[in-house]
Structures are given as structure tokens and as C-alpha cells.
N, C-alpha and C. Protein backbone atom coordinates (compact mmCIF):
# COMPACT_ATOMS: atom_id res chain seq x y z
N UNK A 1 6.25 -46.87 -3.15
CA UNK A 1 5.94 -48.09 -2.46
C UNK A 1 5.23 -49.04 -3.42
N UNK A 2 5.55 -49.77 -3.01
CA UNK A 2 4.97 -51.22 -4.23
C UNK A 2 3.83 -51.70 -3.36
N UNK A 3 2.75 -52.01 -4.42
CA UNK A 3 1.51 -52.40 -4.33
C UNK A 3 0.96 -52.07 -2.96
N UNK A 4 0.00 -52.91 -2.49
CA UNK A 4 -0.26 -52.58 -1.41
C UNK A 4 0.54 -52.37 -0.06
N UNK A 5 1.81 -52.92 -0.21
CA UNK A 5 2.22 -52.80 0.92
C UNK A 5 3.31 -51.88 1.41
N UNK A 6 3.09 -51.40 2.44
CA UNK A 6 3.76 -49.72 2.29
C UNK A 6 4.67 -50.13 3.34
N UNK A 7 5.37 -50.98 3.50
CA UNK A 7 6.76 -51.99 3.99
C UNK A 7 8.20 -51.56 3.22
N UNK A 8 6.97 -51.87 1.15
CA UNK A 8 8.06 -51.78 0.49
C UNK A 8 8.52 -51.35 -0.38
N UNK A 9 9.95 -50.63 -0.65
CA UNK A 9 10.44 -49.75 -1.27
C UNK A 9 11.02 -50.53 -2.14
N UNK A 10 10.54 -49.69 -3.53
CA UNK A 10 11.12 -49.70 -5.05
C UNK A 10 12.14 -49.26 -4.98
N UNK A 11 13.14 -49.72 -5.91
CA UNK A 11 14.43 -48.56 -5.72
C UNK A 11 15.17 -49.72 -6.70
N UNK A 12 16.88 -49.00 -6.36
CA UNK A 12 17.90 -49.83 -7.09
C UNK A 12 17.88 -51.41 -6.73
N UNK A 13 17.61 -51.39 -5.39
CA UNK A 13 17.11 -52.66 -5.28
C UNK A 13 15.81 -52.75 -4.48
N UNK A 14 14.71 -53.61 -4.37
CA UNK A 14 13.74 -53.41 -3.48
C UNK A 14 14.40 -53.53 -2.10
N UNK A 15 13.52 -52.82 -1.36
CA UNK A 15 13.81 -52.71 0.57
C UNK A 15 12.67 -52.88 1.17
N UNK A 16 12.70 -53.31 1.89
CA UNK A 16 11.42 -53.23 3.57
C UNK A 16 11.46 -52.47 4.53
N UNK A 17 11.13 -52.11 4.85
CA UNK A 17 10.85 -51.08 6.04
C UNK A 17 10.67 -51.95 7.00
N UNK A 18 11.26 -51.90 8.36
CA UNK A 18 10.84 -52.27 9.44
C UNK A 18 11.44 -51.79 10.99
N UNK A 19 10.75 -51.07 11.60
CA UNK A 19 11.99 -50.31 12.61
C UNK A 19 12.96 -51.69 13.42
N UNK A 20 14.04 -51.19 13.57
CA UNK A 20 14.70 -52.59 14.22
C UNK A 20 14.08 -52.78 15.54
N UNK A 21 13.64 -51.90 16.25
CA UNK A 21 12.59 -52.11 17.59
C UNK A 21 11.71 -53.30 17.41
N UNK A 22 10.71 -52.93 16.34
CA UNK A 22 9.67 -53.87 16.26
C UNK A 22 10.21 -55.22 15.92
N UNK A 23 11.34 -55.28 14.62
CA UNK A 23 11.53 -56.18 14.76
C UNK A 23 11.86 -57.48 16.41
N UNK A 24 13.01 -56.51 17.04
CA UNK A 24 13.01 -57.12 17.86
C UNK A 24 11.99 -57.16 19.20
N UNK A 25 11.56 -56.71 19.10
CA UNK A 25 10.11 -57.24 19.64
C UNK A 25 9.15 -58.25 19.47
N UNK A 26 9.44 -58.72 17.99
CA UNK A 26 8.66 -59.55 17.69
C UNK A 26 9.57 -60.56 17.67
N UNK A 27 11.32 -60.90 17.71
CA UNK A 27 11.50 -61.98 17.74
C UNK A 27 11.95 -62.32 19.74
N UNK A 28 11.51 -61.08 20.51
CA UNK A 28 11.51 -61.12 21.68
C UNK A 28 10.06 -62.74 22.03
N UNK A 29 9.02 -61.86 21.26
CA UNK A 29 7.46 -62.37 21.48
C UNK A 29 7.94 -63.90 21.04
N UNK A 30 8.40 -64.08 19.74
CA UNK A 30 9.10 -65.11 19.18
C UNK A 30 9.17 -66.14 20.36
N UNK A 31 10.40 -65.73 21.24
CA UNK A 31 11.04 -66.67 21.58
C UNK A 31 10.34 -67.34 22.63
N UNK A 32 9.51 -66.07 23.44
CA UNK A 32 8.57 -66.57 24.28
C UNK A 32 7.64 -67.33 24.11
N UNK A 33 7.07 -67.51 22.95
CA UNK A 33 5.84 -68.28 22.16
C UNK A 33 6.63 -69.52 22.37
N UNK A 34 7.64 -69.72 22.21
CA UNK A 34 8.70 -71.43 22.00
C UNK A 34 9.07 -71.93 23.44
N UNK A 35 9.08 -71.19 24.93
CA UNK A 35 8.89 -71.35 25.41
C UNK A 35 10.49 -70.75 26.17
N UNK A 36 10.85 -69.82 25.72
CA UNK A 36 12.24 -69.48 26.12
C UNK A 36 12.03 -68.12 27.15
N UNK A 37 12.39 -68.05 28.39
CA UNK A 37 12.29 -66.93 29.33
C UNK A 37 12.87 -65.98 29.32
N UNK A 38 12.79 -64.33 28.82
CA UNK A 38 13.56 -63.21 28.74
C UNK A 38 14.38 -63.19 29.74
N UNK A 39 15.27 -62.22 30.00
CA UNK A 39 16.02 -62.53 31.22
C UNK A 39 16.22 -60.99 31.04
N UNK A 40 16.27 -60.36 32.21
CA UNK A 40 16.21 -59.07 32.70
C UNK A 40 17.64 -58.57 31.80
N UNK A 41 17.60 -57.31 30.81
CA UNK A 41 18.36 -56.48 30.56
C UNK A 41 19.86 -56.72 31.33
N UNK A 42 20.79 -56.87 31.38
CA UNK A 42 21.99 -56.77 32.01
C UNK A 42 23.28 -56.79 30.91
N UNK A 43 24.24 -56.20 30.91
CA UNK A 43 25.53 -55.71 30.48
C UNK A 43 26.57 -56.60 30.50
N UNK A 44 27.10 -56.98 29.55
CA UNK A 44 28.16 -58.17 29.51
C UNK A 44 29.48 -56.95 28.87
N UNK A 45 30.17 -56.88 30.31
CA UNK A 45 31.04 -55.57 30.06
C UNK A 45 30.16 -54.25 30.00
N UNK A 46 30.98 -54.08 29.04
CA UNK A 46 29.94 -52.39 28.29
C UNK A 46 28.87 -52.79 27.38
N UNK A 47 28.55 -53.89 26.88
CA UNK A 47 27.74 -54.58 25.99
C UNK A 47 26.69 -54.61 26.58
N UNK A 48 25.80 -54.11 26.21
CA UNK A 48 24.33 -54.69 26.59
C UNK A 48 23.44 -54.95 25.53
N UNK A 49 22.84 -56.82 25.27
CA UNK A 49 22.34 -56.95 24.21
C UNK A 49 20.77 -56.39 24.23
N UNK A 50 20.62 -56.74 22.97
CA UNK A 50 18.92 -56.49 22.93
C UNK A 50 17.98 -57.65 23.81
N UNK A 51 18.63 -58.85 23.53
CA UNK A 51 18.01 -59.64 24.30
C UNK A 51 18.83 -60.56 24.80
N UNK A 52 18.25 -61.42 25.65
CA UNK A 52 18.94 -62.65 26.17
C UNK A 52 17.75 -63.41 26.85
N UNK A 53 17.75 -64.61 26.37
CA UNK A 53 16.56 -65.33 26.53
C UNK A 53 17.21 -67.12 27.04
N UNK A 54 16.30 -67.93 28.11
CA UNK A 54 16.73 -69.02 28.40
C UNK A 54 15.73 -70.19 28.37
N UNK A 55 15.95 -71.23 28.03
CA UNK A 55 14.90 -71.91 27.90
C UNK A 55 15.73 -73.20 28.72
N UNK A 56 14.59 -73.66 29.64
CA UNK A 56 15.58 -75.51 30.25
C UNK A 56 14.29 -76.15 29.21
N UNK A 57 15.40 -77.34 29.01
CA UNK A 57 14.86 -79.00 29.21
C UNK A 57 15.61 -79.96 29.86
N UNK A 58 14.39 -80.32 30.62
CA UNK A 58 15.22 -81.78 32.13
C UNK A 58 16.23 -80.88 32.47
N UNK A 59 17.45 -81.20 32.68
CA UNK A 59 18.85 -80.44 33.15
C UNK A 59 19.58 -79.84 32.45
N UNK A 60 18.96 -79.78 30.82
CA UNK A 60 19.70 -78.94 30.03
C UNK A 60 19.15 -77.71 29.97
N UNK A 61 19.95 -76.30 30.02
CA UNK A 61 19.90 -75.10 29.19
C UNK A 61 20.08 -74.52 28.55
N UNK A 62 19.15 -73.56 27.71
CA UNK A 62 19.71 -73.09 26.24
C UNK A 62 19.42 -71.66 26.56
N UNK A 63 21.07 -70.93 25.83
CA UNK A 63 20.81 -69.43 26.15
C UNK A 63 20.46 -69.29 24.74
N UNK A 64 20.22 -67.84 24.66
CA UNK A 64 20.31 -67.25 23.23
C UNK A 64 20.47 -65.28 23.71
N UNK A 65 21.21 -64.96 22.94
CA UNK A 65 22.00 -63.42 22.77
C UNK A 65 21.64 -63.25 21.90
N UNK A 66 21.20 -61.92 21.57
CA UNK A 66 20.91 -61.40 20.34
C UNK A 66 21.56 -59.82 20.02
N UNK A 67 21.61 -59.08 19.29
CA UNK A 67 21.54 -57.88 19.01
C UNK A 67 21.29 -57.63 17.76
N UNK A 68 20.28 -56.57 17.38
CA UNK A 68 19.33 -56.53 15.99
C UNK A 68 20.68 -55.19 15.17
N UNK A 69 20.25 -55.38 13.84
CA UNK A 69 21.00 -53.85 13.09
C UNK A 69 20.02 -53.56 12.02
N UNK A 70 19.56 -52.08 12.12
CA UNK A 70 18.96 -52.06 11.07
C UNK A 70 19.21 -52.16 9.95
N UNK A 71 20.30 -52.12 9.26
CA UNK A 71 20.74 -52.77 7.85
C UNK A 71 22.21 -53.03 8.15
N UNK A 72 22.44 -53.78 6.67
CA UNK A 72 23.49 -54.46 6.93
C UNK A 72 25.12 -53.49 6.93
N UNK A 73 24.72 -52.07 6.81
CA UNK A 73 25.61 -50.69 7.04
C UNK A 73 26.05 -51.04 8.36
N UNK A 74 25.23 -51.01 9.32
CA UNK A 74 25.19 -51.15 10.38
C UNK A 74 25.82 -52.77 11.45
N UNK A 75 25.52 -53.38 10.61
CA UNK A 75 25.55 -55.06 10.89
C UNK A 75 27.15 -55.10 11.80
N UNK A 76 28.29 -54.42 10.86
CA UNK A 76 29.83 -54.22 11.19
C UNK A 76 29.72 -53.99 12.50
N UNK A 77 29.05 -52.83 13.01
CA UNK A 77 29.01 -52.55 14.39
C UNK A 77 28.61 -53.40 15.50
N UNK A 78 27.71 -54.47 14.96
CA UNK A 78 27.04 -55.49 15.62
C UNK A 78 28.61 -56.63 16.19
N UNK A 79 29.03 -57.45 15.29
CA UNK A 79 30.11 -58.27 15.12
C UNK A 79 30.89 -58.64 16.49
N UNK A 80 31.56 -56.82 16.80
CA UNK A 80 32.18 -57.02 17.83
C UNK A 80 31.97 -56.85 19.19
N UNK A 81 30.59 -56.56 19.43
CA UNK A 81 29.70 -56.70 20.36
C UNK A 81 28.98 -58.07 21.05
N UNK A 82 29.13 -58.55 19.71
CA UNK A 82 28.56 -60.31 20.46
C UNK A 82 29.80 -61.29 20.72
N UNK A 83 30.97 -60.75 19.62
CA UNK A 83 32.80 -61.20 20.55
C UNK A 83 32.61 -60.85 21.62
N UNK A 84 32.28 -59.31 22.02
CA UNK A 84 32.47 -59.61 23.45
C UNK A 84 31.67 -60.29 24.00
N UNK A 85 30.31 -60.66 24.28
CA UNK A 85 29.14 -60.94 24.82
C UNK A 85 29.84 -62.78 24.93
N UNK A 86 30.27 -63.18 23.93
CA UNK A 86 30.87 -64.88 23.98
C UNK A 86 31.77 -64.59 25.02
N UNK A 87 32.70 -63.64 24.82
CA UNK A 87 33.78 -63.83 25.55
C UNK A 87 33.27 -64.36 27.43
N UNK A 88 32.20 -63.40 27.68
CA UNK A 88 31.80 -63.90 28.93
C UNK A 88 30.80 -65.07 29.14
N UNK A 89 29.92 -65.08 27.98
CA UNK A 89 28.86 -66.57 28.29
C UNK A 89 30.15 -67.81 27.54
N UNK A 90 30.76 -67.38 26.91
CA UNK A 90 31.63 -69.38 25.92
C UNK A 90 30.74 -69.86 25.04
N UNK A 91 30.89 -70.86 25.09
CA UNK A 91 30.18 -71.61 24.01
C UNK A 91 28.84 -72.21 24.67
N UNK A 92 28.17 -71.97 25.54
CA UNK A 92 27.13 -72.06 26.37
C UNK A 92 26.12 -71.74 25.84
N UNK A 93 26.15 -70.72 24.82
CA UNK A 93 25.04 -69.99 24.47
C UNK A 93 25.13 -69.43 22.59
N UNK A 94 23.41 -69.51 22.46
CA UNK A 94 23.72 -68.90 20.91
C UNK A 94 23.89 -68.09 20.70
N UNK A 95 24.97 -66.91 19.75
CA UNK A 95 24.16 -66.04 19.44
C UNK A 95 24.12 -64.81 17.88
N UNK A 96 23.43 -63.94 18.17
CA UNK A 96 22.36 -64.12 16.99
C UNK A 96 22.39 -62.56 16.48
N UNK A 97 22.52 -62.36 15.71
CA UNK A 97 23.02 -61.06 14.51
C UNK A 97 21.46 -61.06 13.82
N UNK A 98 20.19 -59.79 14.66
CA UNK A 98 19.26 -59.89 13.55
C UNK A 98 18.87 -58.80 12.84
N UNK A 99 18.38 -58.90 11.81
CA UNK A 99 18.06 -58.01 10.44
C UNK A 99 16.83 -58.17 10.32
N UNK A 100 16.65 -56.86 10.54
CA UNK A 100 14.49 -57.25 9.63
C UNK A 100 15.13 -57.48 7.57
N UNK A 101 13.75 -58.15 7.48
CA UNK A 101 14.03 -58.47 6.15
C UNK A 101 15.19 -57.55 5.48
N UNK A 102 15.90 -58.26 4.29
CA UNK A 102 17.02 -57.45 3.67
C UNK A 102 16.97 -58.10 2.45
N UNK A 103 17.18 -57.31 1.49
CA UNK A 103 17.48 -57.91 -0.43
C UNK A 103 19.04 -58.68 -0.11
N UNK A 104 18.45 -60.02 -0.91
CA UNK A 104 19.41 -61.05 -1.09
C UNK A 104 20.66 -60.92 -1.00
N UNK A 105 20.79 -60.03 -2.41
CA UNK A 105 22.13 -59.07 -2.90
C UNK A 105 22.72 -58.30 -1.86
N UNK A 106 22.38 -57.82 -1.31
CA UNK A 106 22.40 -56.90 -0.23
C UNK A 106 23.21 -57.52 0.43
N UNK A 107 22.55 -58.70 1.10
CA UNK A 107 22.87 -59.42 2.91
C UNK A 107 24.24 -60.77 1.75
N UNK A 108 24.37 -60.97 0.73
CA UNK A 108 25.08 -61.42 -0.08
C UNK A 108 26.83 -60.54 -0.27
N UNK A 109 26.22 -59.85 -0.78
CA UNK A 109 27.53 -58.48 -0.92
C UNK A 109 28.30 -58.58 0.60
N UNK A 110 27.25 -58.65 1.42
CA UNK A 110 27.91 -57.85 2.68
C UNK A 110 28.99 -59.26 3.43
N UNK A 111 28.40 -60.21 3.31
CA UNK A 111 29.29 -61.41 3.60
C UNK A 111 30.45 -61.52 2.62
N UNK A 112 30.39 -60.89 1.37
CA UNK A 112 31.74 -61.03 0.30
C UNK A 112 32.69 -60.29 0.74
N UNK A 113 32.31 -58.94 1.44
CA UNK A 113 33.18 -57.68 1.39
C UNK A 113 34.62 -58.29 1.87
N UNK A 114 35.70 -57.52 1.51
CA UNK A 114 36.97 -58.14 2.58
C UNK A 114 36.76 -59.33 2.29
N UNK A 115 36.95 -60.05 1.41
CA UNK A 115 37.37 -61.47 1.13
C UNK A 115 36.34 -62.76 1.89
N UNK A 116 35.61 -61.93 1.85
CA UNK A 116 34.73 -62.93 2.95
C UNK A 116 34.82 -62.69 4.47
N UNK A 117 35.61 -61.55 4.87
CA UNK A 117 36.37 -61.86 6.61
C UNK A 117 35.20 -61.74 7.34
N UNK A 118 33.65 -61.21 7.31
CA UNK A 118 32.59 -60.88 7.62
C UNK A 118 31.97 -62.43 8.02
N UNK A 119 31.66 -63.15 6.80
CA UNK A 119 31.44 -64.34 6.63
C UNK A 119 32.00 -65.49 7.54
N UNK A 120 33.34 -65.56 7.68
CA UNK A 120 34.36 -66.05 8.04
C UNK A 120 34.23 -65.87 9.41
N UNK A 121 34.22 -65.04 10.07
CA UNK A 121 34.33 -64.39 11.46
C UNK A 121 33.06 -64.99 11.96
N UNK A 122 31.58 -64.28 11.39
CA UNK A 122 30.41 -65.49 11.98
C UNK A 122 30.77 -66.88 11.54
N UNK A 123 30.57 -67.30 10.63
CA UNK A 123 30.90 -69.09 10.63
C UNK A 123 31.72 -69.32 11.46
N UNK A 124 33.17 -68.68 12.19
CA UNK A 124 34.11 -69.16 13.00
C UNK A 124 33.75 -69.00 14.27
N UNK A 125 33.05 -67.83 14.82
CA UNK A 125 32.20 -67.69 16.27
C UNK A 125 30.90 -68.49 16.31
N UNK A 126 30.35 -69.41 15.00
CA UNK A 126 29.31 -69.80 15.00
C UNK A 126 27.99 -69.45 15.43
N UNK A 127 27.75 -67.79 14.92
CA UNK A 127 27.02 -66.81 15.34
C UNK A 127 25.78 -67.55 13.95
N UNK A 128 24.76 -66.89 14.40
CA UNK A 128 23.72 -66.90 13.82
C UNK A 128 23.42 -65.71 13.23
N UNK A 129 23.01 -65.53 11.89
CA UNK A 129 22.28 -63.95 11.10
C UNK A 129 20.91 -64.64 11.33
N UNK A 130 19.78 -63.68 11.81
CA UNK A 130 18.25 -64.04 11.50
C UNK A 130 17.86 -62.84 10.56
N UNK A 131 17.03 -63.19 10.10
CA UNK A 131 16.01 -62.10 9.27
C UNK A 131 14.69 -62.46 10.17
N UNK A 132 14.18 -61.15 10.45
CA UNK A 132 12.95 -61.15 11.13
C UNK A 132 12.14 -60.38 10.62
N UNK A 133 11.12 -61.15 10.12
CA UNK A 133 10.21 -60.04 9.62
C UNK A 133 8.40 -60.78 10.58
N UNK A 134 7.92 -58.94 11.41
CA UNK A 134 7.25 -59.01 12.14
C UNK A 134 5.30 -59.22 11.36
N UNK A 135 5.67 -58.74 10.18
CA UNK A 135 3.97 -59.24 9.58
C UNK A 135 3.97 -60.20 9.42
N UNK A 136 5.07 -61.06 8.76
CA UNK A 136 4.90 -62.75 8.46
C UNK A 136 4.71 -63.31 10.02
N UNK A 137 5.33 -63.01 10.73
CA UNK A 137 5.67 -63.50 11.99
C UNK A 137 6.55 -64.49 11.66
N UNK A 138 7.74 -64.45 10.73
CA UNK A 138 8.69 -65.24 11.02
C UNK A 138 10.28 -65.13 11.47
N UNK A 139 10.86 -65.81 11.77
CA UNK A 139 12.37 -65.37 11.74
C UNK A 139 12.76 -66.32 10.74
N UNK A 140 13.95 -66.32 9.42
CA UNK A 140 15.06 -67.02 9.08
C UNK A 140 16.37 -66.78 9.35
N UNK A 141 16.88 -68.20 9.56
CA UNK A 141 18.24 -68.14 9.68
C UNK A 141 18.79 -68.16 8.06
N UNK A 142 19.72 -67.05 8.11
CA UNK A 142 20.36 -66.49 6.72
C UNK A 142 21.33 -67.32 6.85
N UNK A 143 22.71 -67.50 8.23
CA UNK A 143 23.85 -68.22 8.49
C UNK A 143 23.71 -68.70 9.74
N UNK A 144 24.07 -69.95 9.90
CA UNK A 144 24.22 -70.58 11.46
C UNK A 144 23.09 -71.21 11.82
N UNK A 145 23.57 -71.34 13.01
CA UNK A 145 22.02 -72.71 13.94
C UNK A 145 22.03 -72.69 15.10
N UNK A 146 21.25 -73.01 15.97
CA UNK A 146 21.56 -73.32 17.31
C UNK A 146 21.71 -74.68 17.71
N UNK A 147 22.13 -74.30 19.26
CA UNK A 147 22.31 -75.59 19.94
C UNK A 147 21.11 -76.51 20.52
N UNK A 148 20.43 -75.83 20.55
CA UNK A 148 18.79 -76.10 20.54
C UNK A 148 17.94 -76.54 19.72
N UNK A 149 17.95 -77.76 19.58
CA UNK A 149 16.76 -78.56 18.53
C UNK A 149 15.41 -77.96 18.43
N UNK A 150 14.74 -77.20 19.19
CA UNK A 150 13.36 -77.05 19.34
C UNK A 150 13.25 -75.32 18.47
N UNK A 151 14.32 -75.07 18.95
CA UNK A 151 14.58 -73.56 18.40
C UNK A 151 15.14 -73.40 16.88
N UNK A 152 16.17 -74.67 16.55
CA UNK A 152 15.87 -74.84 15.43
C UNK A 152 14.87 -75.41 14.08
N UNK A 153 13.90 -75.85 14.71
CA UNK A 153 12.41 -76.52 14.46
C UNK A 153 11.70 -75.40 14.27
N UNK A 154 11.88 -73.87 14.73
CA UNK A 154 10.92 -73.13 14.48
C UNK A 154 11.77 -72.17 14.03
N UNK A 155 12.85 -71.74 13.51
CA UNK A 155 13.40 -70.90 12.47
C UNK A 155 13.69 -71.55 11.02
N UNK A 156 13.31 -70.80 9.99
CA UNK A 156 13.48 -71.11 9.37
C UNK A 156 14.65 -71.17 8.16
N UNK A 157 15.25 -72.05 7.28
CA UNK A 157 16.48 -72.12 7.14
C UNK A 157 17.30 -71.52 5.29
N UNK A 158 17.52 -70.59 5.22
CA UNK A 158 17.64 -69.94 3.77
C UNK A 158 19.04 -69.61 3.78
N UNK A 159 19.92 -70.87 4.74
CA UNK A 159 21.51 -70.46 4.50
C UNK A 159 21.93 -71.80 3.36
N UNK A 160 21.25 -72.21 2.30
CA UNK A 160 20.95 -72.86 1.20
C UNK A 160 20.95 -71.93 0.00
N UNK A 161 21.53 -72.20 -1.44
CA UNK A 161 21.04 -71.93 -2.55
C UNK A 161 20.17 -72.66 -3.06
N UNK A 162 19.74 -72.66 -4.08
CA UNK A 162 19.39 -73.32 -4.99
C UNK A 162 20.06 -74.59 -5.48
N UNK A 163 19.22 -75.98 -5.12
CA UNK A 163 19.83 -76.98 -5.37
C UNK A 163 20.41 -77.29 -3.77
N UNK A 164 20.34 -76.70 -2.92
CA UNK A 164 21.05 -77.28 -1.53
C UNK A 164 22.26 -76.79 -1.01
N UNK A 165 23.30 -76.04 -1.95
CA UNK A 165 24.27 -76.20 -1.77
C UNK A 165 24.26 -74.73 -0.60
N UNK A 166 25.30 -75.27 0.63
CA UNK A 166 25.14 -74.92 1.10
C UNK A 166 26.23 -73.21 1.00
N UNK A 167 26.07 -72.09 1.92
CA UNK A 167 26.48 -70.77 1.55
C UNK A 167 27.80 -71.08 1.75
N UNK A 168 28.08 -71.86 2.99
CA UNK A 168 30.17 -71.87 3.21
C UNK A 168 30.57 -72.34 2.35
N UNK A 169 29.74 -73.23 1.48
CA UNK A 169 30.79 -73.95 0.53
C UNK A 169 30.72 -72.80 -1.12
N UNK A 170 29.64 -72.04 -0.87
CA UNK A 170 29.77 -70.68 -1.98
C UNK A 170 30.67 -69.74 -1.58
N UNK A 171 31.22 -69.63 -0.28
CA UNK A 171 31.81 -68.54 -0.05
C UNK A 171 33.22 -69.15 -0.12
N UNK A 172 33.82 -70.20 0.34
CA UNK A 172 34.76 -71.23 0.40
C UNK A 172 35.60 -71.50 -0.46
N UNK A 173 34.52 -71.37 -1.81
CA UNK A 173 35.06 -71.95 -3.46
C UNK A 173 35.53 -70.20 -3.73
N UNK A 174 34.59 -69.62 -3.31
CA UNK A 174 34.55 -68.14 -4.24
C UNK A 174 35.57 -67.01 -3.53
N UNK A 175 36.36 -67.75 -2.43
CA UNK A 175 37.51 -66.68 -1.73
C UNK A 175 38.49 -67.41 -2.35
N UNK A 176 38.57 -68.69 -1.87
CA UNK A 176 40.00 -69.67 -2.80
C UNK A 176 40.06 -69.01 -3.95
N UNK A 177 39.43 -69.13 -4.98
CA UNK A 177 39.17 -68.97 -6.70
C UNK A 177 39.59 -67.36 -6.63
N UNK A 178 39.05 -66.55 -5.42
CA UNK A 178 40.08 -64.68 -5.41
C UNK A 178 41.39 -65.15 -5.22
N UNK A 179 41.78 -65.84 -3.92
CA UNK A 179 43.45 -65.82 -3.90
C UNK A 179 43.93 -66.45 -4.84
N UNK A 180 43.55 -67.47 -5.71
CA UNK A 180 44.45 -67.89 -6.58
C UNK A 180 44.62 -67.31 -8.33
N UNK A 181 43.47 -66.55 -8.12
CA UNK A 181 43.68 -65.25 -9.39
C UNK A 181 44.81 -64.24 -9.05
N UNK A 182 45.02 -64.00 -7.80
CA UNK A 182 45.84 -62.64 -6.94
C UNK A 182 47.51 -63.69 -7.23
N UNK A 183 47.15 -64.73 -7.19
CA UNK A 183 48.67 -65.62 -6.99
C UNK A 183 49.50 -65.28 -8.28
């Protein structure tokens, strides 16, 4: 474990520790702090997310769906669980793929795999990745946004490189530039 904090693991690449429980617990507490109402456990199909949370303003409402993975091994399994979960809310609602903290490379690789189809599939369901990490008390959005201005005001936003540019247009250039080596 590196320095004081026993979160985090040295290794081939550094890691964090964080059970995916707590995490989502804390971006449960999260949402409630912003002013968004849990909504009782219930099953969309056989799906049942980790959370589902609603917030009004005046006559508008904002959902949000979530389901946490503890690493991004796991993340695959997540994917087609919140397809289904859209399939019954539509485009009504956000939702949200979260990860307690993860190495760059890591949550990087895993959007390349398969030509990007990982990548591709959230940007096209317009799903959200968060990273939640419960000592900072923060969440970032890795990919995506919501429909919710207020909710996007309090996540924070690291689907940017360096210099601005944004990740679709890294992943965009860098699948074209595979098929036309393969051509």
C-alpha cells in the first residue's frame, strides 16, 4: 500500500480499493444531498438497478438509473442491463455505469477493446460512466452527461484530455485510423 493510504495499491498499475457497496452508497447520499429522491428498489424486467433516483423542478422531472461494477472486468456485465432498464424508462431518464476510482489506462483500454464497440454503445445509448470515489466525496463523469443542469453542476467532468479535446473525438480518429490500416 502506498503511503498513508491503505485505499492504495502499488502494482503493475496503481489501484484503489473501494467496495462497490460503499461506493454506491455514497453516490446514493450524493444524490440526495442535490436534492434528488431515492425511489424504492423495483425491477425493470429481471433488472433491478442499484439505484433510481428523481428529482422535480416546476413541472419538469429528472430520473437517474444507475448500476455500480467493481472494475472495469466487470463493467461488460453492467452494459446490457441498463439496455434493458432504457428499454422501459426511453429517453426520460439518465443513466449511469459507476466505478469507484479506476487507473486511467485501465478505464482507457477498456473503451478501446473491440474497436471501440464498448465506447460506441455508451456514447450511442448516451449512458453516463461515473467514477465515485467515497473519501473525496466526489463523483466524475469519465463519459456522458445528464439531462439535468443542476446534476451536471455537481459532477465533475474528466471526459476531456489534455488541451480539451474531447474523448469521442480520440476514440473517433483512433477507430477510423484501425479500419483504414485493415483496408
Amino acid at each position: 500500500m502506498a503511503g498513508g493510504n491503505k485505499r492504495i495499491k502499488e502494482g503493475e498499475f496503481r489501484e484503489w480499493y473501494f467496495p462497490i457497496a460503499e461506493v454506491l452508497n455514497w453516490v446514493r447520499k450524493f444524490l440526495g444531498d442535490i436534492g434528488y429522491e431515492l425511489l424504492p428498489p423495483k425491477p425493470f424486467g429481471s433488472v433491478l438497478p442499484d439505484f433510481h433516483a428523481r428529482r422535480k423542478e416546476g413541472e419538469t422531472f429528472y430520473e437517474i438509473v444507475g448500476i455500480g461494477a467493481q472494475h472495469v472486468d466487470t463493467a461488460v456485465e453492467v452494459l446490457p442491463k441498463l439496455i434493458a432498464i432504457k428499454s422501459f424508462l426511453g429517453d426520460k431518464a439518465d443513466y449511469v455505469l459507476v466505478l469507484p476510482p479506476i487507473n486511467e489506462y485501465l478505464l482507457l483500454e477498456f473503451f478501446r477493446q473491440d474497436e471501440g464497440k464498448r465506447y460506441f454503445v455508451i456514447n450511442e445509448q448516451r449512458f453516463a460512466v461515473w467514477l465515485a470515489n467515497p473519501d473525496e466525496e466526489s463523483v466524475w463523469s469519465f463519459v456522458g452527461g445528464s439531462h439535468d443542469k443542476l446534476l451536471s453542476s455537481f459532477v465533475g467532468s474528466v471526459g476531456r484530455l489534455a488541451g480539451g479535446v474531447p474523448l469521442n473525438f480520440l476514440f473517433t480518429n483512433e477507430i477510423a485510423r484501425r479500419w483504414e490500416e485493415e483496408e
